[in-house]
Protein backbone atom coordinates (compact mmCIF):
# COMPACT_ATOMS: atom_id res chain seq x y z
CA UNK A 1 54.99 64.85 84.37
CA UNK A 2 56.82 68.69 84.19
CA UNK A 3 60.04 68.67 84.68
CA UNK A 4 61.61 70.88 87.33
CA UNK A 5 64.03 73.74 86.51
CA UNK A 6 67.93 73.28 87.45
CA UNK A 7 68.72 75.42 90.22
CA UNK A 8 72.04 75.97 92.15
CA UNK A 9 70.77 73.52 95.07
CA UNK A 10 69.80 70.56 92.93
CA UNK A 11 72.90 70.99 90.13
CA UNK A 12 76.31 69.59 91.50
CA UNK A 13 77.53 72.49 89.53
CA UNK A 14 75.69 74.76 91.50
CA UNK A 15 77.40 73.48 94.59
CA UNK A 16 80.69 73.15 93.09
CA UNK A 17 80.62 77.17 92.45
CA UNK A 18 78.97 77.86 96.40
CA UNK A 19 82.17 76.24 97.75
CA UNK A 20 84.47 78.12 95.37
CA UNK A 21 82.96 81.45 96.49
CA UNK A 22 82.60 79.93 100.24
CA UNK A 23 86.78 79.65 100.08
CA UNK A 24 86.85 82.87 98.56
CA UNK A 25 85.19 84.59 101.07
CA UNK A 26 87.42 82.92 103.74
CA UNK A 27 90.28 83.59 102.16
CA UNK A 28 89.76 87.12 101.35
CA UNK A 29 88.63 87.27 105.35
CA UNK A 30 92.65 85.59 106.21
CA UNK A 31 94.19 87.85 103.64
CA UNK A 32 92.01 91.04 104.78
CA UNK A 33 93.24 89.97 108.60
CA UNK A 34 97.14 89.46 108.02
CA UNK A 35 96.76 92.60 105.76
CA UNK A 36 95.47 94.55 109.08
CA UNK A 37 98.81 93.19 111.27
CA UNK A 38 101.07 95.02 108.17
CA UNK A 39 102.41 98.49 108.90
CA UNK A 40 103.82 101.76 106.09
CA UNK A 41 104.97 104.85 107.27
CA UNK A 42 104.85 107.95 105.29
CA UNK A 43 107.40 110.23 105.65
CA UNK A 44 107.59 114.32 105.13
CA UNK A 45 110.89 116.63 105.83
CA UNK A 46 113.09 113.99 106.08
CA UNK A 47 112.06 112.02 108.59
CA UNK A 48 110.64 114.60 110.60
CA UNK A 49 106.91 113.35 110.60
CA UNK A 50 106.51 109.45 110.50
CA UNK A 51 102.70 108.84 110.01
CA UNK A 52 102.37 104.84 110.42
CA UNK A 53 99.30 103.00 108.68
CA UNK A 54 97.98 99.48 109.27
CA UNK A 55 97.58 97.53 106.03
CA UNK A 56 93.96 98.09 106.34
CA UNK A 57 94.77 102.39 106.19
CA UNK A 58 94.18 102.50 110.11
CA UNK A 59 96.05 105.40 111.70
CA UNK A 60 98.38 103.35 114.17
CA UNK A 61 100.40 106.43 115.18
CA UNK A 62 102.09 110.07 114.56
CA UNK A 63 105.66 110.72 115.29
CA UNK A 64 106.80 114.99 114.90
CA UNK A 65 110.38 115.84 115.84
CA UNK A 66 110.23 118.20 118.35
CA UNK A 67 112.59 120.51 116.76
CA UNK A 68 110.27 121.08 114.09
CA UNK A 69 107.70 122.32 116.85
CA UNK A 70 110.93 124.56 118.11
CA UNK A 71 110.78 126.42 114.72
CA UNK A 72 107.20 127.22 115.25
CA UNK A 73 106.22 127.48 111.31
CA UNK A 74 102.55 126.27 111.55
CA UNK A 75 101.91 125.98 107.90
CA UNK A 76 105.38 123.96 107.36
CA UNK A 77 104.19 121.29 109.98
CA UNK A 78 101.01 121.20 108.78
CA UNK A 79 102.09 120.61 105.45
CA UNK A 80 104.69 118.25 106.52
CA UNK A 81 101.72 116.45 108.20
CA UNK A 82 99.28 115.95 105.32
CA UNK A 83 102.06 115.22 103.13
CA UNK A 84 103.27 112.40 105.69
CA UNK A 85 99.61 111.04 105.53
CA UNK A 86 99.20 111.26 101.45
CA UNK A 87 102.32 109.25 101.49
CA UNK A 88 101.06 106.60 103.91
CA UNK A 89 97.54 106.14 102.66
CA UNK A 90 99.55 105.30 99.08
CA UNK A 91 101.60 102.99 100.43
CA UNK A 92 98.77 101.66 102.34
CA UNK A 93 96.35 101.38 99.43
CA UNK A 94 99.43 99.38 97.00
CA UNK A 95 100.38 97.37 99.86
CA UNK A 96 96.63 96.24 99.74
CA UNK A 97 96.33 95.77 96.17
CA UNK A 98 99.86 93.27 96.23
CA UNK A 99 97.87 91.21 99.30
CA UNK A 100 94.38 90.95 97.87
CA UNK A 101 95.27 91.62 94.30
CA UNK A 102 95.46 88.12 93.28
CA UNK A 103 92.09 86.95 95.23
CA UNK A 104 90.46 89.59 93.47
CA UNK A 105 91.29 88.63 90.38
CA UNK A 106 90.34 84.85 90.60
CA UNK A 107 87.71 84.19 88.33
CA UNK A 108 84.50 82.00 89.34
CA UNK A 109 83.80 79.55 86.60
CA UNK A 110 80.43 81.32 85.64
C-alpha cells in the first residue's frame, strides 16, 4: 500500500500554522483599522498650513491662514503647501510603522 504525502490539511502542523496566519491576518485587519481612526498634521510657516493625515495617509483636511492668502505670494503658499504635506505623509508613514511594526515582524514558525 503507497503511502500518501503530508500535506498542510492532514498534518496538525499544517493547521497549527493556518490559524497562526488566520490571527495574523485579523490582527493586522484591527491594527490596520485603529491605525485609520489616528490623525498627524504637518505643519509649514509656522503654523500657517496644517495638512492633517489619517494613520492610513488619507487626506482628512487643509487648514491656510488667511493672512498668508492676504500676502498673495503664490510660490510661498505653494511651497508652504507641499512642504505641509511632505511633513504629514512622514509622520503618517512612522506612525504606521510603530502600529504594524511589530505584526510585521512576527515570524511564522516555517
Amino acid at each position: 500500500m503507497a503511502k500518501r504525502p503530508k500535506t498542510a490539511g492532514n498534518n496538525l502542523g499544517g493547521r497549527g500554522v493556518m490559524q497562526q496566519i488566520q490571527q495574523l491576518q485579523e490582527q493586522m485587519i484591527k491594527a490596520k483599522e485603529k491605525l485609520a481612526a489616528e490623525r498627524v498634521t504637518g505643519t509649514a510657516g509656522g503654523g500657517a498650513v496644517k495638512i492633517s493625515f489619517s494613520g492610513d495617509q488619507q487626506v482628512q483636511s487643509v487648514t491656510i491662514d488667511p493672512t498668508l492668502l492676504d500676502e498673495g505670494d503664490l510660490d510661498m503658499i505653494q511651497d508652504l503647501i507641499l512642504t505641509a504635506i511632505k511633513q504629514g505623509l512622514d509622520l503618517s508613514q512612522k506612525l504606521a510603522e510603530e502600529k504594524l511594526g511589530p505584526l510585521a515582524g512576527q515570524g511564522l514558525p516555517f
